[in-house]
N, C-alpha and C. Protein backbone atom coordinates (compact mmCIF):
# COMPACT_ATOMS: atom_id res chain seq x y z
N UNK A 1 15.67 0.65 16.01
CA UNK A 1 16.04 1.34 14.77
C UNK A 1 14.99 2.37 14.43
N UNK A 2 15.16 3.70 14.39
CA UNK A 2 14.14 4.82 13.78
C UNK A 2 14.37 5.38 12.57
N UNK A 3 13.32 5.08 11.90
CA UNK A 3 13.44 4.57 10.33
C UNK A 3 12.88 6.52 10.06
N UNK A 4 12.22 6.85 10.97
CA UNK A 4 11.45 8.02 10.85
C UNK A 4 10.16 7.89 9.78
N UNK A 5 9.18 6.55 10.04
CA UNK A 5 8.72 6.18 9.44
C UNK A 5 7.49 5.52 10.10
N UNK A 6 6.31 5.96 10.37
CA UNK A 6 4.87 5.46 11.10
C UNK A 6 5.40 3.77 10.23
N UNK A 7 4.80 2.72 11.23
CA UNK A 7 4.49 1.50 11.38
C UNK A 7 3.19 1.28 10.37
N UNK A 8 2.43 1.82 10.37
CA UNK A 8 1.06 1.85 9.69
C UNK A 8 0.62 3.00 9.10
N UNK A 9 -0.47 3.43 8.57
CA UNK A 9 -0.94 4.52 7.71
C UNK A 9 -1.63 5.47 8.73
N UNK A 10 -1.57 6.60 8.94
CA UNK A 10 -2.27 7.70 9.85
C UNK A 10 -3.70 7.72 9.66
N UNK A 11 -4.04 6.87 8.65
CA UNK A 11 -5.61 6.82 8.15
C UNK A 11 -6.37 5.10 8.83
N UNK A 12 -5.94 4.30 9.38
CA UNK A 12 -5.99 3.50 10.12
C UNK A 12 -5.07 2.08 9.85
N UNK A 13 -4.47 1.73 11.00
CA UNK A 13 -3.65 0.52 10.87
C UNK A 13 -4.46 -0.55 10.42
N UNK A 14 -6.02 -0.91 11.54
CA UNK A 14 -6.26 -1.93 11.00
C UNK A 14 -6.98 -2.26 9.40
N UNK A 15 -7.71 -1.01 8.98
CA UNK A 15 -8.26 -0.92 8.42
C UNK A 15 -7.42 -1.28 6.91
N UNK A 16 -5.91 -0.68 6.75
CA UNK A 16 -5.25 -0.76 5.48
C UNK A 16 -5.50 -2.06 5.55
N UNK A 17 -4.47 -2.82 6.92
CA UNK A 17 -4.06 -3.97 6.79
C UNK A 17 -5.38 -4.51 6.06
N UNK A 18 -6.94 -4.68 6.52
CA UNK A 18 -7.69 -5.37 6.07
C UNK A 18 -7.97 -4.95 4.39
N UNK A 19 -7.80 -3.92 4.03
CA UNK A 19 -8.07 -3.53 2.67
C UNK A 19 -6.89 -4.26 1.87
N UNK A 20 -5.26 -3.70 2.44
CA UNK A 20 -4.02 -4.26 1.29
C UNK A 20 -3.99 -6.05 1.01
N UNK A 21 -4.03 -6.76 2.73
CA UNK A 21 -3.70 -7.60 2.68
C UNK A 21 -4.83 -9.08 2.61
N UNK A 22 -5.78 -8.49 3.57
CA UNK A 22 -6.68 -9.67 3.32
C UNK A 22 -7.76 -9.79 2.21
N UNK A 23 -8.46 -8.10 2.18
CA UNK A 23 -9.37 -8.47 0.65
C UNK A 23 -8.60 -8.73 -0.16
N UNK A 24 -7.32 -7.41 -0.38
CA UNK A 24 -7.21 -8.33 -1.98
C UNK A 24 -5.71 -9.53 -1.83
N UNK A 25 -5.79 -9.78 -1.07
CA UNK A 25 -4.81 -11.35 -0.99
C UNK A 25 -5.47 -12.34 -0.14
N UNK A 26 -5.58 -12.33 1.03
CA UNK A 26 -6.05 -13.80 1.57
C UNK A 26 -7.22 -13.89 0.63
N UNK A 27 -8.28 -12.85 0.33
CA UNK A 27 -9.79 -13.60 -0.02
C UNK A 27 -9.41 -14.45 -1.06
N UNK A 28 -8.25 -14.29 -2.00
CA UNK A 28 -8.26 -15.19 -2.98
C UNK A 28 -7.66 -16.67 -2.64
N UNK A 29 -8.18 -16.91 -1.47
CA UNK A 29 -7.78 -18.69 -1.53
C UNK A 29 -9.09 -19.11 -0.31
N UNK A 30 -9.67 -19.92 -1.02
CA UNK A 30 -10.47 -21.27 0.18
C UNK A 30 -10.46 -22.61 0.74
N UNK A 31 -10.55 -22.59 1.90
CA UNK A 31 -10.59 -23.93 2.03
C UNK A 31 -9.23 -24.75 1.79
N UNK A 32 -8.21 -24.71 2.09
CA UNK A 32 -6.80 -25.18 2.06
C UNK A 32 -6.25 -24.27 2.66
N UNK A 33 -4.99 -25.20 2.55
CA UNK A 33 -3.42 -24.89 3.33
C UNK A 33 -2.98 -23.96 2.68
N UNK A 34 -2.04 -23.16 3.14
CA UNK A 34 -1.60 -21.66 3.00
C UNK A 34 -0.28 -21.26 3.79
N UNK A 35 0.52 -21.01 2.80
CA UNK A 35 1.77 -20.82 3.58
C UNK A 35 1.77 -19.20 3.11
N UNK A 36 2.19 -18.09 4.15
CA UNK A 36 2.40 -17.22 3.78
C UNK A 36 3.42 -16.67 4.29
N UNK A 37 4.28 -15.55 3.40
CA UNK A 37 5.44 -15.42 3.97
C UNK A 37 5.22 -13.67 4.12
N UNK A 38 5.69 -13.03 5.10
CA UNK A 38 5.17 -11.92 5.66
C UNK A 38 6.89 -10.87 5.59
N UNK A 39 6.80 -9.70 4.59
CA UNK A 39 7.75 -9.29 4.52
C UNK A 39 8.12 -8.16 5.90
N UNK A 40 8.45 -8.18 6.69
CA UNK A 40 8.31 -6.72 7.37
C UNK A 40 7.22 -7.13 8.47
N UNK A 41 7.70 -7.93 9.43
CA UNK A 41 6.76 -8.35 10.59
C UNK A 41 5.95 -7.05 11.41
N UNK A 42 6.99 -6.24 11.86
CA UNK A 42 6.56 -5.25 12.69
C UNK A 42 6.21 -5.97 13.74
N UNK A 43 4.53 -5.20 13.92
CA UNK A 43 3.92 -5.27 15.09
C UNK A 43 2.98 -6.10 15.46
N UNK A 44 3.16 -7.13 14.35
CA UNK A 44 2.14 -8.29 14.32
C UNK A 44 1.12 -8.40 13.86
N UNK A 45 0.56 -6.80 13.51
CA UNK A 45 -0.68 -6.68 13.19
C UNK A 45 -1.37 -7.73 12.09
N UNK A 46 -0.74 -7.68 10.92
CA UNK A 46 -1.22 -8.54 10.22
C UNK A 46 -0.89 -9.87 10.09
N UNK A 47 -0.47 -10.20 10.66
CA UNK A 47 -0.17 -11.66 11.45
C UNK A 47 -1.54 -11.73 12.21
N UNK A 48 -1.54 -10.99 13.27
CA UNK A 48 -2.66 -11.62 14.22
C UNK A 48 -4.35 -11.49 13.28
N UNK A 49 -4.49 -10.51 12.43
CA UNK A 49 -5.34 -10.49 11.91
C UNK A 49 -5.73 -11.54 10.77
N UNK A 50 -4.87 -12.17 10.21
CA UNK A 50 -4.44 -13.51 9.51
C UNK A 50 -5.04 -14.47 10.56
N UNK A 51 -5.02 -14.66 11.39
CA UNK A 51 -5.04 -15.60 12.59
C UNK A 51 -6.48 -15.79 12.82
N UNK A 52 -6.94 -14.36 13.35
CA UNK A 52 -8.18 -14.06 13.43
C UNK A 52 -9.37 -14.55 12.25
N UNK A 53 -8.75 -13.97 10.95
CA UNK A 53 -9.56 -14.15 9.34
C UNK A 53 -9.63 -15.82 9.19
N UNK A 54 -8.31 -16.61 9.01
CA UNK A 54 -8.49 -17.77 8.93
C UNK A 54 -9.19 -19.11 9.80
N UNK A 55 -9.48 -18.46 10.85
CA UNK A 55 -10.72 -19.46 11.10
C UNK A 55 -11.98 -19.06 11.30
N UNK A 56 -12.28 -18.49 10.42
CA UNK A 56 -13.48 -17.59 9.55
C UNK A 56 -13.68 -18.61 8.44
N UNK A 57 -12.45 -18.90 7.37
CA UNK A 57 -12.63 -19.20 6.42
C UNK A 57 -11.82 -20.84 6.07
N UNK A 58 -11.87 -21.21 7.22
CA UNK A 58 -11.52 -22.45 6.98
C UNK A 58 -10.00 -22.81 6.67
N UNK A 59 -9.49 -22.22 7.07
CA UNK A 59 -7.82 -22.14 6.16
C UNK A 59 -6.66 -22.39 7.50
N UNK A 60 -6.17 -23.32 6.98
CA UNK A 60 -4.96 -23.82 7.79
C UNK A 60 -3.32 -23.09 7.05
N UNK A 61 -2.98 -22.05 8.07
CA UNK A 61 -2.12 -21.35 7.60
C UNK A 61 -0.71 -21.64 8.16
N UNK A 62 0.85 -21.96 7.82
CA UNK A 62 1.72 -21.68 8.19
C UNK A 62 2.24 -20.45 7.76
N UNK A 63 2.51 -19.50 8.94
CA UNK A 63 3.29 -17.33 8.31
C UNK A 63 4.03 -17.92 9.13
N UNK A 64 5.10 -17.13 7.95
CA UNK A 64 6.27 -16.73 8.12
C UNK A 64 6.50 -15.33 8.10
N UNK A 65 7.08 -14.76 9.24
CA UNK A 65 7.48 -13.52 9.67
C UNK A 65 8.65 -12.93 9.17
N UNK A 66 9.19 -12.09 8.23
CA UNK A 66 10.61 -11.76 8.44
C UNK A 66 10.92 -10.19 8.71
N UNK A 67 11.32 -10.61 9.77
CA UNK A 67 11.76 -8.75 9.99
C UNK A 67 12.96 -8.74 10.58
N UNK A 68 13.84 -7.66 10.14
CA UNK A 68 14.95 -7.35 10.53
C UNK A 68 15.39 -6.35 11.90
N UNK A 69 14.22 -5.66 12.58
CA UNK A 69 14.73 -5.05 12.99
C UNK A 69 13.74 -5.11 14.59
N UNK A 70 13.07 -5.85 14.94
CA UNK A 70 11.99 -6.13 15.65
C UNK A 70 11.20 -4.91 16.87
N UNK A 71 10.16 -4.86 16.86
CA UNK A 71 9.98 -3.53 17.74
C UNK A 71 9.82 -3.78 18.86
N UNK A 72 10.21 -2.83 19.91
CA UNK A 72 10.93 -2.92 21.46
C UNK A 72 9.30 -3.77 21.94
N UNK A 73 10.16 -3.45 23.10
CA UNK A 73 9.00 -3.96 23.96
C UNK A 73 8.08 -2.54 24.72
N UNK A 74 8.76 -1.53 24.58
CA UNK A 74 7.85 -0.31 24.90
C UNK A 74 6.95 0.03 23.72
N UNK A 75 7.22 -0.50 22.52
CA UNK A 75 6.11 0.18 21.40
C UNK A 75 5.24 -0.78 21.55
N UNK A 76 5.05 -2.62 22.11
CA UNK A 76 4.81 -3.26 21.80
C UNK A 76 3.26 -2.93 22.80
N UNK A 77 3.49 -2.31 23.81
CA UNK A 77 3.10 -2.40 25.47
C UNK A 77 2.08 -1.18 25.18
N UNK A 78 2.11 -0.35 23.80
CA UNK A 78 1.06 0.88 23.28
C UNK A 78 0.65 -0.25 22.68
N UNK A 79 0.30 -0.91 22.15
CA UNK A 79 -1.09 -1.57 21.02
C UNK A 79 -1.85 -2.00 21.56
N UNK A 80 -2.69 -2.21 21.16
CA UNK A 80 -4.38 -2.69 21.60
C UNK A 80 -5.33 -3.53 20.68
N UNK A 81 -4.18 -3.91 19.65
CA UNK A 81 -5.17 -4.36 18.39
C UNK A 81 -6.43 -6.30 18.98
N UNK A 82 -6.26 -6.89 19.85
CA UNK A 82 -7.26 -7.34 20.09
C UNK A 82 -8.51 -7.15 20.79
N UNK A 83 -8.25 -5.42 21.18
CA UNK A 83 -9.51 -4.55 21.67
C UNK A 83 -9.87 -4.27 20.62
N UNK A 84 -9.27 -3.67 19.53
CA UNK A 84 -9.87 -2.67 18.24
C UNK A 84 -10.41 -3.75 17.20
N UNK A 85 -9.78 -5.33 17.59
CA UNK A 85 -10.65 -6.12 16.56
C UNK A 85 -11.86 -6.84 17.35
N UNK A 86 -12.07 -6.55 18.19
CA UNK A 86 -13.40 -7.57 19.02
C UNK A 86 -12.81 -8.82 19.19
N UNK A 87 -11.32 -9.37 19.58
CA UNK A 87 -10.56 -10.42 19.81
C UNK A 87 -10.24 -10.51 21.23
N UNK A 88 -10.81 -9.83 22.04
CA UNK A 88 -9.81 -10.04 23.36
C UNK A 88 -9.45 -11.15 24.11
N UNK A 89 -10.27 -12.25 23.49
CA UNK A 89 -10.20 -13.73 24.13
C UNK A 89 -9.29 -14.35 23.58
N UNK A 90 -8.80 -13.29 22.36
CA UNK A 90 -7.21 -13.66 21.68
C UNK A 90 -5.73 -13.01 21.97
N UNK A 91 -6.37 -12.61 23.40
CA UNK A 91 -4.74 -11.20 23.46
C UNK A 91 -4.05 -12.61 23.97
N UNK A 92 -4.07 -13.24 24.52
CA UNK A 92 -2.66 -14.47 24.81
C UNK A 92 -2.46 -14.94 23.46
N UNK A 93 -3.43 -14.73 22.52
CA UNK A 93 -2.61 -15.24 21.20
C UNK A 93 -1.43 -14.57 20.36
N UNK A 94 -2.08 -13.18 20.57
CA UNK A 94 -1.50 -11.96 20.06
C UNK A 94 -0.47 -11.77 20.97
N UNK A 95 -0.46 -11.73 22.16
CA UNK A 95 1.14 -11.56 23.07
C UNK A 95 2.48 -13.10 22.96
N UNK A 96 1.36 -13.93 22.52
CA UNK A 96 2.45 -15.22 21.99
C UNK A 96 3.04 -15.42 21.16
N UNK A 97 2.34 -13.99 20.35
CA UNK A 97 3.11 -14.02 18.21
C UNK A 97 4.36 -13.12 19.10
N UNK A 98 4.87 -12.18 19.86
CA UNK A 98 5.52 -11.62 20.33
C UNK A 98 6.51 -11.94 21.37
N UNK A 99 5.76 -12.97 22.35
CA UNK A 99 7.06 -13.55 22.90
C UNK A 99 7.97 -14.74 22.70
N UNK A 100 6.84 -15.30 21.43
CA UNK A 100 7.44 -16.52 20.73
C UNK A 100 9.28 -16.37 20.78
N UNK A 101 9.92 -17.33 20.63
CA UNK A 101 11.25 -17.29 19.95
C UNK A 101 11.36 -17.66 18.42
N UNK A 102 12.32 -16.45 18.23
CA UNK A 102 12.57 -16.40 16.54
C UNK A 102 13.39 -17.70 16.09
N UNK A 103 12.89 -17.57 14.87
CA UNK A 103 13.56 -19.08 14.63
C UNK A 103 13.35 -19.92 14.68
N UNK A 104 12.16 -20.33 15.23
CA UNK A 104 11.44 -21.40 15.89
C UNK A 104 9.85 -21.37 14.99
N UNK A 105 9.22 -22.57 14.77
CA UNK A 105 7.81 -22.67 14.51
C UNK A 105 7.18 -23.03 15.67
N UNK A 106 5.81 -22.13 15.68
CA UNK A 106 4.96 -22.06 16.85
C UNK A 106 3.81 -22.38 16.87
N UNK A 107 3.00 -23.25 17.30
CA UNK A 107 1.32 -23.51 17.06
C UNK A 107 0.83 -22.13 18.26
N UNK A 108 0.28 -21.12 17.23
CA UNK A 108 -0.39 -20.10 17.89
C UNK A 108 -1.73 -20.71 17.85
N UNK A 109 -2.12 -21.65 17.04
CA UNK A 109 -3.46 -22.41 17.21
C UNK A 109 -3.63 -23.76 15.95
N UNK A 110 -4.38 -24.29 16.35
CA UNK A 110 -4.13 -26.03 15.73
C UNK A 110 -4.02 -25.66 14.21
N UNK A 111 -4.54 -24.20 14.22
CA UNK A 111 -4.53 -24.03 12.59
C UNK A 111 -3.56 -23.05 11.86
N UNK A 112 -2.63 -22.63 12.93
CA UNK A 112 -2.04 -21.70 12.28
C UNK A 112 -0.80 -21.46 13.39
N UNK A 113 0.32 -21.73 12.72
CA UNK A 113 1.88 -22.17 12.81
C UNK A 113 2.88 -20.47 12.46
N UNK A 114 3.23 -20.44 13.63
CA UNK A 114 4.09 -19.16 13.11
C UNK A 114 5.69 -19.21 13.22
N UNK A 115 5.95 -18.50 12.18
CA UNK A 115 7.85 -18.58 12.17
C UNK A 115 8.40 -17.57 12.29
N UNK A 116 9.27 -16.72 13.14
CA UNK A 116 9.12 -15.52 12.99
C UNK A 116 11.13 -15.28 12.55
N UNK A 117 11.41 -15.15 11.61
CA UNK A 117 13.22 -14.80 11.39
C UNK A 117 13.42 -13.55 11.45
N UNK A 118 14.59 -13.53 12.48
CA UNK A 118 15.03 -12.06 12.45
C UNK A 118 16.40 -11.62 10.96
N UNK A 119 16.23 -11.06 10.31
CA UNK A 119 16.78 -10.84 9.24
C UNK A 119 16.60 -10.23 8.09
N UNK A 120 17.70 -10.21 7.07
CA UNK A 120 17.37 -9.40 6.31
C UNK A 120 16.87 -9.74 5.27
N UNK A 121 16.01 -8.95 4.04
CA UNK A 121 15.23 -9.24 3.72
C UNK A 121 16.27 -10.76 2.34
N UNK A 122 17.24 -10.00 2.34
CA UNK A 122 18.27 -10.06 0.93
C UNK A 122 18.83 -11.73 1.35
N UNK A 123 18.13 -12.20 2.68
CA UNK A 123 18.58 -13.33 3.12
C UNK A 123 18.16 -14.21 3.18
N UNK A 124 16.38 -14.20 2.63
CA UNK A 124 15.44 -15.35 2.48
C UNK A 124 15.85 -16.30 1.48
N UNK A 125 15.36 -17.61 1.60
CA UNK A 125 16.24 -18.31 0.82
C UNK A 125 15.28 -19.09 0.58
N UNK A 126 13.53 -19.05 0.88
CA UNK A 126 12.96 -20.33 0.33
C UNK A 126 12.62 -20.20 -0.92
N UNK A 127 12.42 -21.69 -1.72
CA UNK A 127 12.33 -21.85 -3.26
C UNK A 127 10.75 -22.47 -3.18
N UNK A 128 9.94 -21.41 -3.72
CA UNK A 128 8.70 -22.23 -4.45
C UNK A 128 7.65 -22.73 -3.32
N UNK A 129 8.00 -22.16 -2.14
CA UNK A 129 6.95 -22.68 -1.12
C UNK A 129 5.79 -22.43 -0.62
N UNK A 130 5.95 -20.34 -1.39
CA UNK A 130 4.79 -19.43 -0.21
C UNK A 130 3.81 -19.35 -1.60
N UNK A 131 3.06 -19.10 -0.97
CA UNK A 131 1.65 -19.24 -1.52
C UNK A 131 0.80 -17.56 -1.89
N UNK A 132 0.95 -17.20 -0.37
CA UNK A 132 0.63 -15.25 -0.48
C UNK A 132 2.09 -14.83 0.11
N UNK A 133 2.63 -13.88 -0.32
CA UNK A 133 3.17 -12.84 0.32
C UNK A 133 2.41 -10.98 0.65
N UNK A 134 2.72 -10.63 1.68
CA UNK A 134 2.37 -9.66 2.39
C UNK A 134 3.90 -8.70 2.34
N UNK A 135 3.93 -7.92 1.27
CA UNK A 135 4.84 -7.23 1.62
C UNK A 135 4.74 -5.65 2.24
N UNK A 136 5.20 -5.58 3.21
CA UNK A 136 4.79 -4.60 4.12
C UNK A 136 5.99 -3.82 4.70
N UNK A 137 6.81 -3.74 3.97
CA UNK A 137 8.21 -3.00 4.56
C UNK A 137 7.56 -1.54 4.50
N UNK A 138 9.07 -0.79 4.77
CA UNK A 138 8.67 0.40 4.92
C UNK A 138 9.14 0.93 3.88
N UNK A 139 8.43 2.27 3.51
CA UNK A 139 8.19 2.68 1.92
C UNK A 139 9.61 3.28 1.03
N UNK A 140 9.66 2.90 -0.08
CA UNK A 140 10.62 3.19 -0.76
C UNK A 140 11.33 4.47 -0.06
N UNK A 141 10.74 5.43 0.03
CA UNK A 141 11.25 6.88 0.38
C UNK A 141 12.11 6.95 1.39
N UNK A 142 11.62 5.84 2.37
CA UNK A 142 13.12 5.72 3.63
C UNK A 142 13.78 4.89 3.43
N UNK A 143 13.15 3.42 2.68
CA UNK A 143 14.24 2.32 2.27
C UNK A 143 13.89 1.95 1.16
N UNK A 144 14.64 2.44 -0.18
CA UNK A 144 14.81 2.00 -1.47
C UNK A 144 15.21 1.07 -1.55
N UNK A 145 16.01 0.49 -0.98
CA UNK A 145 16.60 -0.79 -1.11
C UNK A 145 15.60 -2.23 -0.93
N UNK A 146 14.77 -2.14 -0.36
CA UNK A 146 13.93 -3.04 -0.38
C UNK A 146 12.64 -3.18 -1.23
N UNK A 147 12.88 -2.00 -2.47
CA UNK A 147 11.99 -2.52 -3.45
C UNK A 147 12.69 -2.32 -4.99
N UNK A 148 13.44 -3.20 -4.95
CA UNK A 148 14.08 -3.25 -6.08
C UNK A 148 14.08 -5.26 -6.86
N UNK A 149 14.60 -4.87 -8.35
CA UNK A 149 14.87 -6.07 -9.16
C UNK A 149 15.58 -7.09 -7.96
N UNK A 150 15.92 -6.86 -7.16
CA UNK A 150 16.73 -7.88 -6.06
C UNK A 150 15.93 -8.42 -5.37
N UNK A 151 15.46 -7.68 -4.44
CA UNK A 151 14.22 -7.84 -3.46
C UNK A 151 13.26 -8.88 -4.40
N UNK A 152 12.72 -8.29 -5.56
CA UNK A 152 11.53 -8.68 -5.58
C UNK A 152 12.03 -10.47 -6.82
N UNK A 153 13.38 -10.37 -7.22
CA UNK A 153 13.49 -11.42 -7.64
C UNK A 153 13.50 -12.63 -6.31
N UNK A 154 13.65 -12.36 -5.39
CA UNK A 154 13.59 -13.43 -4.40
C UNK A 154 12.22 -13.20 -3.94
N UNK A 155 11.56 -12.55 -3.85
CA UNK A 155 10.42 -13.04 -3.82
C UNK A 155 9.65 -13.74 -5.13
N UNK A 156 9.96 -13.88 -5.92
CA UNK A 156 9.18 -14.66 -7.12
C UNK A 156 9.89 -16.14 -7.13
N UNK A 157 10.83 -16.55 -6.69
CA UNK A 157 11.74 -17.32 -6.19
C UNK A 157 11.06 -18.38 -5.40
N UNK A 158 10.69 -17.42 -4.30
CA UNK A 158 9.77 -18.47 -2.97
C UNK A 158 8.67 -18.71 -3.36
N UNK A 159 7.98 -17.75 -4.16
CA UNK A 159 6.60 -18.42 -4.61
C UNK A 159 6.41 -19.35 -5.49
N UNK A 160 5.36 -20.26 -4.94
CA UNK A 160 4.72 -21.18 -5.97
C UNK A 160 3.81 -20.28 -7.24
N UNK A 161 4.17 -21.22 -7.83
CA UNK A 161 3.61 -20.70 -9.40
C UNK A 161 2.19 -20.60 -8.84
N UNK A 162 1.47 -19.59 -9.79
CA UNK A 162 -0.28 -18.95 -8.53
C UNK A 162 -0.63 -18.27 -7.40
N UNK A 163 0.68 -18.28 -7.29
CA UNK A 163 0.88 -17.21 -6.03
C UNK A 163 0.56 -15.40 -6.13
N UNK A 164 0.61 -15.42 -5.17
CA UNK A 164 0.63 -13.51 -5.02
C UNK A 164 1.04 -12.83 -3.94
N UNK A 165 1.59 -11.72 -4.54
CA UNK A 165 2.17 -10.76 -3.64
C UNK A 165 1.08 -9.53 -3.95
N UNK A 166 0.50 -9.49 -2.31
CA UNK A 166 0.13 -7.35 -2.51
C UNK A 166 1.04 -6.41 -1.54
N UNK A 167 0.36 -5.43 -2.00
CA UNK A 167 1.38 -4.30 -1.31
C UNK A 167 0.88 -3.22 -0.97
N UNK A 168 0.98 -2.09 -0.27
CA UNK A 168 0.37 -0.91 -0.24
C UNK A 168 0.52 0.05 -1.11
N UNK A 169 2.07 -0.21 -1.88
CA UNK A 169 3.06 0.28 -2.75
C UNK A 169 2.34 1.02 -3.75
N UNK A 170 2.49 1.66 -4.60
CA UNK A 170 1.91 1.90 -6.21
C UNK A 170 2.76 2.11 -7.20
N UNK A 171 4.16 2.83 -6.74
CA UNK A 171 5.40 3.58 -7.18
C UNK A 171 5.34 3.04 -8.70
N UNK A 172 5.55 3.52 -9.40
CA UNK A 172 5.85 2.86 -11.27
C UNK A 172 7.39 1.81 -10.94
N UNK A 173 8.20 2.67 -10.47
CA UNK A 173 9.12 2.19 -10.05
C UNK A 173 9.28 0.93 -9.22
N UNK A 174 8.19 0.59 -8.67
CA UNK A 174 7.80 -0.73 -8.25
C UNK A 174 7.21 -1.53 -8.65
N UNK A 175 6.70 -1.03 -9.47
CA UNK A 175 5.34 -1.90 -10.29
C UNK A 175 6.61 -2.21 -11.91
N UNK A 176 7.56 -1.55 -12.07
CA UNK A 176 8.32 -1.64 -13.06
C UNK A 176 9.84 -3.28 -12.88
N UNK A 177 9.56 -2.85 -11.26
CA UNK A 177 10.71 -3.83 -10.75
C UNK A 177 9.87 -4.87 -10.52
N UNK A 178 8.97 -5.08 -10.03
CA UNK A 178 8.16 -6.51 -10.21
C UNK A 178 8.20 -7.45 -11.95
N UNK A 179 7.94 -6.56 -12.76
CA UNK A 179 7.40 -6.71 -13.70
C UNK A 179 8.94 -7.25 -14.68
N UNK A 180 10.03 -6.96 -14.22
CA UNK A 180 10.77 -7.62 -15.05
C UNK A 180 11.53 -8.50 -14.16
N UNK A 181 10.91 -8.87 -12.86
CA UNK A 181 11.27 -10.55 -12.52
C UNK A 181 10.44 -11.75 -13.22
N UNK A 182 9.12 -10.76 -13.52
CA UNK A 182 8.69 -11.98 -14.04
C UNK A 182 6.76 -12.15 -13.78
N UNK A 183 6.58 -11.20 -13.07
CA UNK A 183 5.35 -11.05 -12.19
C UNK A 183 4.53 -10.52 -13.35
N UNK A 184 2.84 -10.73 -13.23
CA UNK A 184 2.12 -10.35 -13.70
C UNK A 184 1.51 -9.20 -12.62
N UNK A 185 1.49 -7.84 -13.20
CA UNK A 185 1.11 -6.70 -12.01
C UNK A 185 -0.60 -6.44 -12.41
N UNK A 186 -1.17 -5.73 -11.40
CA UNK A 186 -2.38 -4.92 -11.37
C UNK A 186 -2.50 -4.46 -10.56
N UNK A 187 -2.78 -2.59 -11.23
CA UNK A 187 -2.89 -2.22 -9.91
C UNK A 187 -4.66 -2.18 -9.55
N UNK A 188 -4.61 -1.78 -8.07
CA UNK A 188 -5.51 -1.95 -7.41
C UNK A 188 -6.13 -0.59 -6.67
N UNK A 189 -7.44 -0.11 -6.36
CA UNK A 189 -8.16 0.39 -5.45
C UNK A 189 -7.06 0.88 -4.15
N UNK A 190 -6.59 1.88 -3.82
CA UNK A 190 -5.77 1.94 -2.38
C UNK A 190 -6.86 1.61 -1.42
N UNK A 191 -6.34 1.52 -0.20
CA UNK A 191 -7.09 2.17 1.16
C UNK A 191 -7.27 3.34 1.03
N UNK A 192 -8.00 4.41 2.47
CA UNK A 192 -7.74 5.23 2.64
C UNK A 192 -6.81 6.26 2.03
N UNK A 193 -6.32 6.92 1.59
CA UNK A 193 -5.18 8.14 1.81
C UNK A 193 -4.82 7.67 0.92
N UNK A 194 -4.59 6.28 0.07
CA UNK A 194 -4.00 5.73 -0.71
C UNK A 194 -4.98 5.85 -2.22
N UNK A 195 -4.69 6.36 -3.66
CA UNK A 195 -4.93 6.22 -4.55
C UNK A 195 -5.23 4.31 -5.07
N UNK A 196 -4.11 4.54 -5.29
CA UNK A 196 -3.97 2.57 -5.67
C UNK A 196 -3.11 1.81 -5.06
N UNK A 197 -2.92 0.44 -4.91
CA UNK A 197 -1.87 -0.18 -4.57
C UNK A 197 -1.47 -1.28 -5.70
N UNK A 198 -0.65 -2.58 -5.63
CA UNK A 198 -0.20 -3.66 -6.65
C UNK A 198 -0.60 -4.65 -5.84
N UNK A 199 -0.38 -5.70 -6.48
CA UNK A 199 -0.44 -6.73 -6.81
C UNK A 199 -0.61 -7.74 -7.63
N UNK A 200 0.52 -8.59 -7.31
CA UNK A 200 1.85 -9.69 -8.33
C UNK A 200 1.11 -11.05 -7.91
N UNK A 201 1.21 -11.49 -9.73
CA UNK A 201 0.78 -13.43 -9.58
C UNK A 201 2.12 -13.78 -9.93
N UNK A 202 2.06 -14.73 -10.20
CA UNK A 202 3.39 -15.74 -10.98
C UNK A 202 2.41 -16.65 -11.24
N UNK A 203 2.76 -16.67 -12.61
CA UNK A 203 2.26 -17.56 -13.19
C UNK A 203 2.42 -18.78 -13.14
């Protein structure tokens, strides 16, 4: 599917990922279990970097992957991200988040369980389970539809109360549709190229 839409930011993939998703979402949990549910799998990146972070910090994670549209195996065969993270003793980990079967839970390592569903977003159905969400679709401007009062009421849905969602997002318009499911917003510091981004608790 060509969304006509970069996978990551032209200002660095790994680098957002570590700014949107792990400072300001994973750092806020220690030492426990962690279910996270991952909107917009892609290319694994922040999956494998999740992988990488959590046994750093002690954290036994089950991610959940959901992506609808999965990327080939020729885009897959350009990345390099366990060269660019100093992981290479992890590329069988990182090629196993990829040849895994969907649908299925996977011990990518004793500490961290992956699920990867192919689908749409409008089709998640868990109640009260995830802990962080990572929403990482692609940006309003090519798909509006995935940041709306719909979208984001099912995500407040799956989360446990204390939970959080970040995003790369900033849009008012997003930060407006969070905010009347129910979410407590702030925005945040962007990455790179990025002014600010959000991120949602539930109380």
């Amino acid at each position: 599917m060509d969304w006509q839409e970069q996978y990551h930011s032209k200002h660095g993939a790994i680098q957002e990922a570590y700014h949107v998703f792990i400072h300001s979402g994973l750092d806020l949990f220690k030492n426990q279990n962690l279910h996270i549910l991952e909107i917009g799998f892609g290319t694994g990146l922040n999956a494998f970097i999740t992988l990488v972070e959590s046994e750093k910090r002690n954290l036994k994670i089950n991610y959940t992957g959901v992506e609808a549209f999965p990327v080939s195996g020729e885009e897959l065969d350009q990345l390099n991200y366990p060269e660019e993270l100093n992981s290479v003793l992890r590329k069988n980990d990182f090629n196993l988040m990829h040849s895994s079967l969907w649908q299925e839970d996977i011990e990518i390592s004793s500490e961290f369980i992956l699920r990867k569903e192919q689908k749409d977003f409008k089709d998640i159905d868990m109640i009260e389970t995830v802990d962080l969400i990572y929403f990482d679709a692609f940006g309003a401007r090519v798909q509006p539809e995935l940041w709306t009062v719909e979208i984001f009421e099912i995500m407040f849905r799956a989360m446990k109360s204390g939970g959080y969602l970040v995003t790369y997002a900033a849009k008012g318009s997003v930060r407006r549709a969070m905010l009347e499911v129910g979410f407590i917003v702030e925005r945040l510091p962007g990455p790179p190229g990025k002014r600010e981004m959000l991120r949602a608790r539930k109380k």
